[in-house]
PDB file of N, CA and C in Angstrom:
ATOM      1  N   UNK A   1     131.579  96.235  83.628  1.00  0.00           N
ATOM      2  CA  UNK A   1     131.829  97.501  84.281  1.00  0.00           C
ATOM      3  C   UNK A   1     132.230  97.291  85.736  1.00  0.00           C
ATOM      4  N   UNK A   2     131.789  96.854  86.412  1.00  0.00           N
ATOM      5  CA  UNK A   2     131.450  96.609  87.510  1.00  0.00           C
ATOM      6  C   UNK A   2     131.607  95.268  88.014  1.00  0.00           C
ATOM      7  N   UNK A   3     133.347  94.362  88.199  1.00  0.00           N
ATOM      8  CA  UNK A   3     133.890  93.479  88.407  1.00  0.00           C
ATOM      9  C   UNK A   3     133.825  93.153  89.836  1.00  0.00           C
ATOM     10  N   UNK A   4     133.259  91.782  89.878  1.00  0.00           N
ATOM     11  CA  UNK A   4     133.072  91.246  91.129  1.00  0.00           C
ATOM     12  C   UNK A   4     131.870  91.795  91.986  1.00  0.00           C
ATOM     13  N   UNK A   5     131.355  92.445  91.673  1.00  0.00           N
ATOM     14  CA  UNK A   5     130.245  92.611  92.574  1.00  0.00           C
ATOM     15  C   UNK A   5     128.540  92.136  91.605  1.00  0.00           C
ATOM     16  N   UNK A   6     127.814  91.604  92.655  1.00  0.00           N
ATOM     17  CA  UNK A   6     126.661  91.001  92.359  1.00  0.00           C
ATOM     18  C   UNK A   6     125.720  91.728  92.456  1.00  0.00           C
ATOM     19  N   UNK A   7     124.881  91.797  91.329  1.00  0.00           N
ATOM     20  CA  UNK A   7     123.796  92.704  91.661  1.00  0.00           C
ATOM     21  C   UNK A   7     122.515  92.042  92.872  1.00  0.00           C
ATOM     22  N   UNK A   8     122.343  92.774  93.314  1.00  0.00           N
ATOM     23  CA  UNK A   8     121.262  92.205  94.357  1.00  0.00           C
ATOM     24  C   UNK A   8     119.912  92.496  93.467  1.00  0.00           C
ATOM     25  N   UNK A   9     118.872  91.297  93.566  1.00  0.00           N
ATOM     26  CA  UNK A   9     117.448  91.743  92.705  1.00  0.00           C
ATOM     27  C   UNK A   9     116.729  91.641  94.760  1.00  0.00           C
ATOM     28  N   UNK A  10     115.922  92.859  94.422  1.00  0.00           N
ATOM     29  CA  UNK A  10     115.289  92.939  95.222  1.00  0.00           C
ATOM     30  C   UNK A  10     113.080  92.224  94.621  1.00  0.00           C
ATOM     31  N   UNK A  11     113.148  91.909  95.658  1.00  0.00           N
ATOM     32  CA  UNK A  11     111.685  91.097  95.204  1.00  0.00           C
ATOM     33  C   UNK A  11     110.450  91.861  96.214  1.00  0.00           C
ATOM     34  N   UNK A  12     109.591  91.847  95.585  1.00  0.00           N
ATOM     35  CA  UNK A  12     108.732  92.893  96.404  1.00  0.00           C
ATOM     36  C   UNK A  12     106.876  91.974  95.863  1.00  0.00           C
ATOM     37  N   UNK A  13     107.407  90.686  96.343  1.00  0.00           N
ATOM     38  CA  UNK A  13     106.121  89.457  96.181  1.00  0.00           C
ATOM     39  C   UNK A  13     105.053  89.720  96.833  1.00  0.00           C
ATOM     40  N   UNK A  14     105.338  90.595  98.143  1.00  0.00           N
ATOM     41  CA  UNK A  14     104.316  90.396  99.079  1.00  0.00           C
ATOM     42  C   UNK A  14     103.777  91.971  98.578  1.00  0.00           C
ATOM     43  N   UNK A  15     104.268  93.269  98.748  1.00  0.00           N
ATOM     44  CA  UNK A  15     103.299  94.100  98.444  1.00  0.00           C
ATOM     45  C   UNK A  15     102.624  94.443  97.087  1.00  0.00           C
ATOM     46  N   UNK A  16     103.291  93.762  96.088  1.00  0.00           N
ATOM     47  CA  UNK A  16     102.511  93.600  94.504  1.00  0.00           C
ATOM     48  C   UNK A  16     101.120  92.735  95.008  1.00  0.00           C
ATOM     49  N   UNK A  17     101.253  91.778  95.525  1.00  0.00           N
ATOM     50  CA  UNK A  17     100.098  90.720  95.725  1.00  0.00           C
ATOM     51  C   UNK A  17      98.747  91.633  96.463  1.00  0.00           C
ATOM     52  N   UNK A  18      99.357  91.939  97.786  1.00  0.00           N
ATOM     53  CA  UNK A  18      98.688  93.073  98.448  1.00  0.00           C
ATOM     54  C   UNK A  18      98.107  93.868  97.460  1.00  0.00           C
ATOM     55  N   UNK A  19      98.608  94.586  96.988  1.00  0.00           N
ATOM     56  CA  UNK A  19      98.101  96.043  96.307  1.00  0.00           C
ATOM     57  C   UNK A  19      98.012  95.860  95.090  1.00  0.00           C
ATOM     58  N   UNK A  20      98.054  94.131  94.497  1.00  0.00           N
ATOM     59  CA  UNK A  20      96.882  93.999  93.215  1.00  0.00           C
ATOM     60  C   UNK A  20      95.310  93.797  93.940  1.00  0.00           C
ATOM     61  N   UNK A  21      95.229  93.241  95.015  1.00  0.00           N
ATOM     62  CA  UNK A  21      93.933  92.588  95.682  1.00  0.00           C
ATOM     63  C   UNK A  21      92.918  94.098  96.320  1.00  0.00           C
ATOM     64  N   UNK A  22      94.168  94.920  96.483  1.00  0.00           N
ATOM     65  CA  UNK A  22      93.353  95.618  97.148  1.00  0.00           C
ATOM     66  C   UNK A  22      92.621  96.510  95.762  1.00  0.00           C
ATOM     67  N   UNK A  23      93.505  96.569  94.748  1.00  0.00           N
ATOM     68  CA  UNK A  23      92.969  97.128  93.451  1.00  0.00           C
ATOM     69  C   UNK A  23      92.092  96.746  92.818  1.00  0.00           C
ATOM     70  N   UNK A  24      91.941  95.033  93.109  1.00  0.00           N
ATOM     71  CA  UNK A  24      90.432  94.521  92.293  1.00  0.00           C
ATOM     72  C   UNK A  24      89.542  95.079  93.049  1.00  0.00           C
ATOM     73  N   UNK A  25      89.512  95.236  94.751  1.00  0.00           N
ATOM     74  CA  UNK A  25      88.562  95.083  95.951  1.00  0.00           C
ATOM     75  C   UNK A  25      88.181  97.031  95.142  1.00  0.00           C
ATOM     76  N   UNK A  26      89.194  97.949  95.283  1.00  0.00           N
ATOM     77  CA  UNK A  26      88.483  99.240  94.886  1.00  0.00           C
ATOM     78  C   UNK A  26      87.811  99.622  93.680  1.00  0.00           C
ATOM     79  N   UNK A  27      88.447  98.355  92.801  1.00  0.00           N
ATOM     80  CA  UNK A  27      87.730  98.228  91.049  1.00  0.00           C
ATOM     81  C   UNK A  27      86.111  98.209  91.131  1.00  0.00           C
ATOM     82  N   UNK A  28      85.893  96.936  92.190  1.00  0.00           N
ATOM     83  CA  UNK A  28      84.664  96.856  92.200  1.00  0.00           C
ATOM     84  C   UNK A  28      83.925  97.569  92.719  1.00  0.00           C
ATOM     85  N   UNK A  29      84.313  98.376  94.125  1.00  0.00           N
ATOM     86  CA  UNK A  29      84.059  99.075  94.362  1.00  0.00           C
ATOM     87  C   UNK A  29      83.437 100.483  93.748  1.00  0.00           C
ATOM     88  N   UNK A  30      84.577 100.795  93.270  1.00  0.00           N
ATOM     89  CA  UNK A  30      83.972 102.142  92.427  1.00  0.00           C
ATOM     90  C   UNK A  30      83.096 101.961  91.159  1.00  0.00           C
ATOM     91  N   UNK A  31      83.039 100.344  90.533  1.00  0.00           N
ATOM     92  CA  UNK A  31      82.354 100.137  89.649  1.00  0.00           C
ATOM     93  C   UNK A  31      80.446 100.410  90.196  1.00  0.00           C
ATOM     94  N   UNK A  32      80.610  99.697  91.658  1.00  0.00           N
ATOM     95  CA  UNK A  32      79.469  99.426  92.305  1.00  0.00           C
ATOM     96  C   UNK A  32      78.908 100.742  92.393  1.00  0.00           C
ATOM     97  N   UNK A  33      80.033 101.699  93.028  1.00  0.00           N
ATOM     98  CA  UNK A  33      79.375 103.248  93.295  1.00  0.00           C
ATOM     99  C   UNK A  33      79.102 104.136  92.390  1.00  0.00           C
ATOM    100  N   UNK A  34      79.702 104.167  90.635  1.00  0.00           N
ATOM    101  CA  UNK A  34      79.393 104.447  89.735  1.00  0.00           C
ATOM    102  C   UNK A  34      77.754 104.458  89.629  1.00  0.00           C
ATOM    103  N   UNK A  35      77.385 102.722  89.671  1.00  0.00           N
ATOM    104  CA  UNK A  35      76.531 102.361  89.041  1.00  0.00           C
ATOM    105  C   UNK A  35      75.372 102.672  90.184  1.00  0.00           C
ATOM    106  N   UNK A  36      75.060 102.905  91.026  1.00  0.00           N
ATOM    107  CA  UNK A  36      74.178 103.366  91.802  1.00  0.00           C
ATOM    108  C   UNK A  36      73.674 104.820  92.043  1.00  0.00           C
ATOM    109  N   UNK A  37      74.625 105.510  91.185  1.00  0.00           N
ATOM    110  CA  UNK A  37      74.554 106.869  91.261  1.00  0.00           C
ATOM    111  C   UNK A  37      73.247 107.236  90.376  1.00  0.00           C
ATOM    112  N   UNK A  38      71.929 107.801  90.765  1.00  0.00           N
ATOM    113  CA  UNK A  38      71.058 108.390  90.103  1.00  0.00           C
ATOM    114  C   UNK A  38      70.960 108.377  88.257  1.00  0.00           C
ATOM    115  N   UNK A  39      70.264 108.508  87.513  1.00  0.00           N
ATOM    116  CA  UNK A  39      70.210 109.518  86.527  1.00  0.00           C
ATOM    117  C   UNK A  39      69.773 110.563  86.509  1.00  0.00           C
ATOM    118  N   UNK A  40      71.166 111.140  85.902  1.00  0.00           N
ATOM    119  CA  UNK A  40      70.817 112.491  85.657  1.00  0.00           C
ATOM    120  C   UNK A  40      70.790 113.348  84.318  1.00  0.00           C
ATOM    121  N   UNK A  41      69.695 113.495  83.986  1.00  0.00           N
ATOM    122  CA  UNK A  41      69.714 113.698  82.139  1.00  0.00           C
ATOM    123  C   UNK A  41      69.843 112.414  81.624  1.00  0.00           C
ATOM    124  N   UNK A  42      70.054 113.025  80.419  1.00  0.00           N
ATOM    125  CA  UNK A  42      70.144 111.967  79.187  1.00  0.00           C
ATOM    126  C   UNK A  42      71.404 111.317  79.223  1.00  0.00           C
ATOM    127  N   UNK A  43      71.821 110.481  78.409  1.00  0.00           N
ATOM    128  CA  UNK A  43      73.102 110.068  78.414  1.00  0.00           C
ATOM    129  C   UNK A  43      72.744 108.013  78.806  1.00  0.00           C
ATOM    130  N   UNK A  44      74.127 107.675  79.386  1.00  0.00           N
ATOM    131  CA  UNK A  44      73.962 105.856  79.208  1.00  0.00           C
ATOM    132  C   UNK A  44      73.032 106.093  80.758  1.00  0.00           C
ATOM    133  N   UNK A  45      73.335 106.868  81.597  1.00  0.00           N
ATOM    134  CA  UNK A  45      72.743 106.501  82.881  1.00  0.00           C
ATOM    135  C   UNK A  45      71.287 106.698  82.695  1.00  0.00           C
ATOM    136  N   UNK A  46      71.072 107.582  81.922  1.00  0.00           N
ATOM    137  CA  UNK A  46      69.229 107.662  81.696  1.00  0.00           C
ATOM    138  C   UNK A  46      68.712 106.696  80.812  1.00  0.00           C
ATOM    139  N   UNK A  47      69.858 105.927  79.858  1.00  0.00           N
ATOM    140  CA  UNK A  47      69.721 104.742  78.968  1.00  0.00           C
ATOM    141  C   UNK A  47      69.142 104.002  80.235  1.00  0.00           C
ATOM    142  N   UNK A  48      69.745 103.426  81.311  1.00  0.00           N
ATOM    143  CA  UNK A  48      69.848 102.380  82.206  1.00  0.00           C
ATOM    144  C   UNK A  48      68.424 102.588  82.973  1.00  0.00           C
ATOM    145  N   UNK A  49      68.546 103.725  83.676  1.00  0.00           N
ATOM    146  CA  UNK A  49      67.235 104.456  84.497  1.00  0.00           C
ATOM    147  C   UNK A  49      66.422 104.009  83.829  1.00  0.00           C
ATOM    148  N   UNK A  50      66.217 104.351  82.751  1.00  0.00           N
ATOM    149  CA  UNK A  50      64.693 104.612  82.073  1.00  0.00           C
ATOM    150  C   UNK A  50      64.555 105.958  81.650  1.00  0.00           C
ATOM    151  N   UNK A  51      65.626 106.480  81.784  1.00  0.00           N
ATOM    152  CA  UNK A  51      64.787 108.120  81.402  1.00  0.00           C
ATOM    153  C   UNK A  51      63.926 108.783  82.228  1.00  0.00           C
ATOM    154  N   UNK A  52      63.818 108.639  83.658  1.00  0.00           N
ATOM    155  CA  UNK A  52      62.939 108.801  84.197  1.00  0.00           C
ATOM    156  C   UNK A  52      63.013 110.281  84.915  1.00  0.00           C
ATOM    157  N   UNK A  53      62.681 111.536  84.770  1.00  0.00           N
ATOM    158  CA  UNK A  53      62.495 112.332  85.317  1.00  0.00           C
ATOM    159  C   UNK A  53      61.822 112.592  86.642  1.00  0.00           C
ATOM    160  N   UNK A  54      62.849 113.711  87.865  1.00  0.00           N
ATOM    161  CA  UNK A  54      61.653 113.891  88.917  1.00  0.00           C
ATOM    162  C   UNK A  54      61.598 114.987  89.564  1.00  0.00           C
ATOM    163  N   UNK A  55      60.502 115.119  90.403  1.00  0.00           N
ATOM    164  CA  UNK A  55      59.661 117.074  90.403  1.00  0.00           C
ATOM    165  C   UNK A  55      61.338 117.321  91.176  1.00  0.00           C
ATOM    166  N   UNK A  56      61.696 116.764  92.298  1.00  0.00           N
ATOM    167  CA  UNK A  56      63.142 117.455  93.412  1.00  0.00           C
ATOM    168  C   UNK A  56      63.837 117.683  92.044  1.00  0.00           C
ATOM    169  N   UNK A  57      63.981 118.580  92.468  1.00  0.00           N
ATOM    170  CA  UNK A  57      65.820 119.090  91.969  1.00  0.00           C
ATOM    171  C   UNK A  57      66.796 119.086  92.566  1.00  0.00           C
ATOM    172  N   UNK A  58      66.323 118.833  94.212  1.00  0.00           N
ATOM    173  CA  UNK A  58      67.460 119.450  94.713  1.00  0.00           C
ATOM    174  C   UNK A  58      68.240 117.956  94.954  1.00  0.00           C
ATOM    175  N   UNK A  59      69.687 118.239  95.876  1.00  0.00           N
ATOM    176  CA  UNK A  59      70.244 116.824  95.784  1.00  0.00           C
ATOM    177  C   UNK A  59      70.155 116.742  96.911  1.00  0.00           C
ATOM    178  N   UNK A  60      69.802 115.030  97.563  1.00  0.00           N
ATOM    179  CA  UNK A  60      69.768 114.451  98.575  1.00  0.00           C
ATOM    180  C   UNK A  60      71.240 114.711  99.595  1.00  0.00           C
ATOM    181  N   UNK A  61      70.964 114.256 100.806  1.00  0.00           N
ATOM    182  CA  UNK A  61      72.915 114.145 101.637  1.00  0.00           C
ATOM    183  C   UNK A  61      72.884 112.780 101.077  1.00  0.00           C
ATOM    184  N   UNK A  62      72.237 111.832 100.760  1.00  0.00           N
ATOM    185  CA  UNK A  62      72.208 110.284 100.369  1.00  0.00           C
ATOM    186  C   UNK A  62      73.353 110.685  99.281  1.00  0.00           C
ATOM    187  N   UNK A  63      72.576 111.073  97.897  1.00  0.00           N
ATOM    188  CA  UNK A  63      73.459 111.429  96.910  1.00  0.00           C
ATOM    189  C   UNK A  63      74.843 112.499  97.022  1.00  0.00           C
ATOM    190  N   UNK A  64      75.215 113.453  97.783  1.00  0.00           N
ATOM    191  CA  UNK A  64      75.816 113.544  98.464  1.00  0.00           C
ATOM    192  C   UNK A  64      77.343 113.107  98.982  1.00  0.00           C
ATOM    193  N   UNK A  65      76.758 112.066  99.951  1.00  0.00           N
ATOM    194  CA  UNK A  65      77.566 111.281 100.248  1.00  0.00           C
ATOM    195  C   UNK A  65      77.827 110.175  99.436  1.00  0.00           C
ATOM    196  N   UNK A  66      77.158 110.010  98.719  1.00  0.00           N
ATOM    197  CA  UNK A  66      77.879 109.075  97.465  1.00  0.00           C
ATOM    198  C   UNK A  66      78.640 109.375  96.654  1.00  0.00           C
ATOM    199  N   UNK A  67      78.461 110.235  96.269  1.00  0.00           N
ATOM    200  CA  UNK A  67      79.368 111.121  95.428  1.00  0.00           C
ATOM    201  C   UNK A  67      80.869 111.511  96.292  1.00  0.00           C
ATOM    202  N   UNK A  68      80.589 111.611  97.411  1.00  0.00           N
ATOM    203  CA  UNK A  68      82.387 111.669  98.242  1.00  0.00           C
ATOM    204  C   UNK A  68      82.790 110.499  97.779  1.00  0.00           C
ATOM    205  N   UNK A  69      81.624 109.223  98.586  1.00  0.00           N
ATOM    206  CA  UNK A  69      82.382 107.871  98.380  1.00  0.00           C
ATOM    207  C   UNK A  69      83.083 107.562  96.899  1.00  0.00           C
ATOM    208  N   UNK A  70      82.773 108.178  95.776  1.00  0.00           N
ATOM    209  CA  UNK A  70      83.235 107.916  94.548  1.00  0.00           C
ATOM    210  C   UNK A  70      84.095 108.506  94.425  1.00  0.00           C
ATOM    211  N   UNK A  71      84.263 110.082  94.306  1.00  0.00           N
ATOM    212  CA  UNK A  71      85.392 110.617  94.935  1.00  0.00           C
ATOM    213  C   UNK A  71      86.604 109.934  95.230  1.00  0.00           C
ATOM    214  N   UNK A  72      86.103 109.643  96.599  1.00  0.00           N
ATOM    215  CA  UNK A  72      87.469 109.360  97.782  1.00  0.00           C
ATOM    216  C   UNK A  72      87.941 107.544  96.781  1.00  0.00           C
ATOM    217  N   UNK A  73      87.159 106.890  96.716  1.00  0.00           N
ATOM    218  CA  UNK A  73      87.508 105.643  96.239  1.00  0.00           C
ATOM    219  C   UNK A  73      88.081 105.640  94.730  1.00  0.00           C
ATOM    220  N   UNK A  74      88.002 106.612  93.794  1.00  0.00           N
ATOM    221  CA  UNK A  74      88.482 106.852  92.887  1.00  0.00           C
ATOM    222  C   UNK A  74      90.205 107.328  92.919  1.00  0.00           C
ATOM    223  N   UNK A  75      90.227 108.279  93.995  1.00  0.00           N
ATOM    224  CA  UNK A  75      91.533 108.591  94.305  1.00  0.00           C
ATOM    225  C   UNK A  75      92.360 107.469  94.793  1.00  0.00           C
ATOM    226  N   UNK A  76      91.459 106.295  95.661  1.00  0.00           N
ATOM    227  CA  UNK A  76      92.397 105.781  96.055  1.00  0.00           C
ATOM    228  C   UNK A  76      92.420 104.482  94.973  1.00  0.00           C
ATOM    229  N   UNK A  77      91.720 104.570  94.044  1.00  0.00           N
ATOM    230  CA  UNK A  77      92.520 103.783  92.985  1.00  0.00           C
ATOM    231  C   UNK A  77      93.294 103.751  92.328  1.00  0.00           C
ATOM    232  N   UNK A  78      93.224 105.205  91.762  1.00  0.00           N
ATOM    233  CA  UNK A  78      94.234 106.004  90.844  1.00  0.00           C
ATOM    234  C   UNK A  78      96.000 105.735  92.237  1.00  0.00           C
ATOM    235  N   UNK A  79      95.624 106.093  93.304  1.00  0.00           N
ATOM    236  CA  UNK A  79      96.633 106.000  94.107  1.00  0.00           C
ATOM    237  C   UNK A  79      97.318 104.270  94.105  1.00  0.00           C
ATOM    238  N   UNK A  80      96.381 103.746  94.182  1.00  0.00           N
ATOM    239  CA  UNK A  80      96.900 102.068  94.293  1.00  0.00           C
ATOM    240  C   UNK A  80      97.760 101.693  92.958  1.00  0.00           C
ATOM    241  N   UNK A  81      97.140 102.277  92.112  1.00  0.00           N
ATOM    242  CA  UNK A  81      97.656 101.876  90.802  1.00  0.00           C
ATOM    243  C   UNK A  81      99.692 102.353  90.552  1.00  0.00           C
ATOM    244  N   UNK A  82      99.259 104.018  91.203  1.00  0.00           N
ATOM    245  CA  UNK A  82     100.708 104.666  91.069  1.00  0.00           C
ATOM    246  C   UNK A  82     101.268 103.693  91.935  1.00  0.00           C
ATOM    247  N   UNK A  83     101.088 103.707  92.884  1.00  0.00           N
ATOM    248  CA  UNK A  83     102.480 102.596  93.857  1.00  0.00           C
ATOM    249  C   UNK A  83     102.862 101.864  93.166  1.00  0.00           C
ATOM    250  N   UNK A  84     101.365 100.769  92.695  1.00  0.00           N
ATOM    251  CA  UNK A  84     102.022  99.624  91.501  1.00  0.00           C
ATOM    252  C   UNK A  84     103.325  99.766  90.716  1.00  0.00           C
ATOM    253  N   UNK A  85     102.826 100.873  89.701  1.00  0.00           N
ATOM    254  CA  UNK A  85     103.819 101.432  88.652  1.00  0.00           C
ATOM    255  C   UNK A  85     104.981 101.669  89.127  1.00  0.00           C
ATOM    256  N   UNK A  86     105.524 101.955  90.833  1.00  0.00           N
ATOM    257  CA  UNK A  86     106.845 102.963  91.112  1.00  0.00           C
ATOM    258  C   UNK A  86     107.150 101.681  91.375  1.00  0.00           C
ATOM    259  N   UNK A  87     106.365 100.511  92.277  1.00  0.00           N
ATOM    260  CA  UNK A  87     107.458  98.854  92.217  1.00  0.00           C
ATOM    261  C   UNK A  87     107.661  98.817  91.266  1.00  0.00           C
ATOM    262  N   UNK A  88     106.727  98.384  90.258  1.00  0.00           N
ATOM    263  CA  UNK A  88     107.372  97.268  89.076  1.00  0.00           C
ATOM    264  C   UNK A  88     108.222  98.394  88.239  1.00  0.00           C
ATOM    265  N   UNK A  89     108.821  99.530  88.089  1.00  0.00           N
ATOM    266  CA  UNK A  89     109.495 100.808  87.324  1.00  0.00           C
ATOM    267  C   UNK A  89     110.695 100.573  88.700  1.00  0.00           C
ATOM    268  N   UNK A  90     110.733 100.559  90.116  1.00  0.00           N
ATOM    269  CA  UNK A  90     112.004 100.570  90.508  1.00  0.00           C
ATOM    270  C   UNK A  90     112.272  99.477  91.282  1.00  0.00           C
ATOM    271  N   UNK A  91     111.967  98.394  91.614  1.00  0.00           N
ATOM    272  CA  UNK A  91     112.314  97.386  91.723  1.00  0.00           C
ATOM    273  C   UNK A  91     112.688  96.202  91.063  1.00  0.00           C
ATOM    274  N   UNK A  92     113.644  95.911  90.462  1.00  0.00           N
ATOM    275  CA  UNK A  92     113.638  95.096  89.323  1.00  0.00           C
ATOM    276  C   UNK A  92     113.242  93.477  90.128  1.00  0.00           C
ATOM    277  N   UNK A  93     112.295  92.764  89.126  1.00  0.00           N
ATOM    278  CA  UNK A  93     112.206  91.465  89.570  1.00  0.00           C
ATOM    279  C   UNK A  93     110.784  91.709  90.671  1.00  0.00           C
ATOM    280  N   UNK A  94     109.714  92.752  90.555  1.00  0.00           N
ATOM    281  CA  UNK A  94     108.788  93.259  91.475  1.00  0.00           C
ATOM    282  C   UNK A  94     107.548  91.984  91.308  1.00  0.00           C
ATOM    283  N   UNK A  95     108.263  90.829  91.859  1.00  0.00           N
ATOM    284  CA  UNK A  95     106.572  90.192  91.358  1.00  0.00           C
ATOM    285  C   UNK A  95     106.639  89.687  90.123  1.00  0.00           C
ATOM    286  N   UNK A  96     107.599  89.779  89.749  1.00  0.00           N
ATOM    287  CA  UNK A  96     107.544  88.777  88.234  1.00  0.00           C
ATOM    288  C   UNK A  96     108.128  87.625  88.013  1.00  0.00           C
ATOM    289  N   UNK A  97     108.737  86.974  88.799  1.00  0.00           N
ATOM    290  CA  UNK A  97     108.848  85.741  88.585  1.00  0.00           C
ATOM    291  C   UNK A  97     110.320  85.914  89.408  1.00  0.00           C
TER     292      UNK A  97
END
């Protein structure tokens, strides 16, 4: 189609590398903040707890603010991930060899 001209592959090594590392670093992350979160009721987290019921009902700012942190670190995984997808979908050659 398109005589004499070269396609240029653009390579995008350095921010795939980046923004796989930073994706394990929020993986664990949110795995960590998952797993620290209270039980509440029944279910795997009261599996883990023990089942353990208590007189407060009400919720701590501790719990609280954990719950942002899961939140906010969840978004920015889901976010790390989309960038991923828009390199390796529009950059051809994104980190793959």
């Amino acid at each position: 189609m398109l005589d004499g001209v070269i396609p240029m592959k653009i390579t995008m090594t350095t921010p795939v590398l980046i923004l796989s590392c930073v994706l394990i670093f929020l993986s664990l992350l949110l795995t960590l903040s998952i797993l620290i979160h209270k039980a509440k009721g029944g279910g795997m987290s009261a599996l883990f707890a023990g089942g353990r019921s208590t007189a407060m009902s009400g919720v701590s700012i501790a719990e609280r603010n954990l719950d942002r942190i899961t939140v906010v670190v969840g978004g920015l995984w889901v976010s790390c991930i989309v960038v991923l997808l828009v390199l390796y979908r529009f950059y051809d050659g994104a980190g793959l060899g």
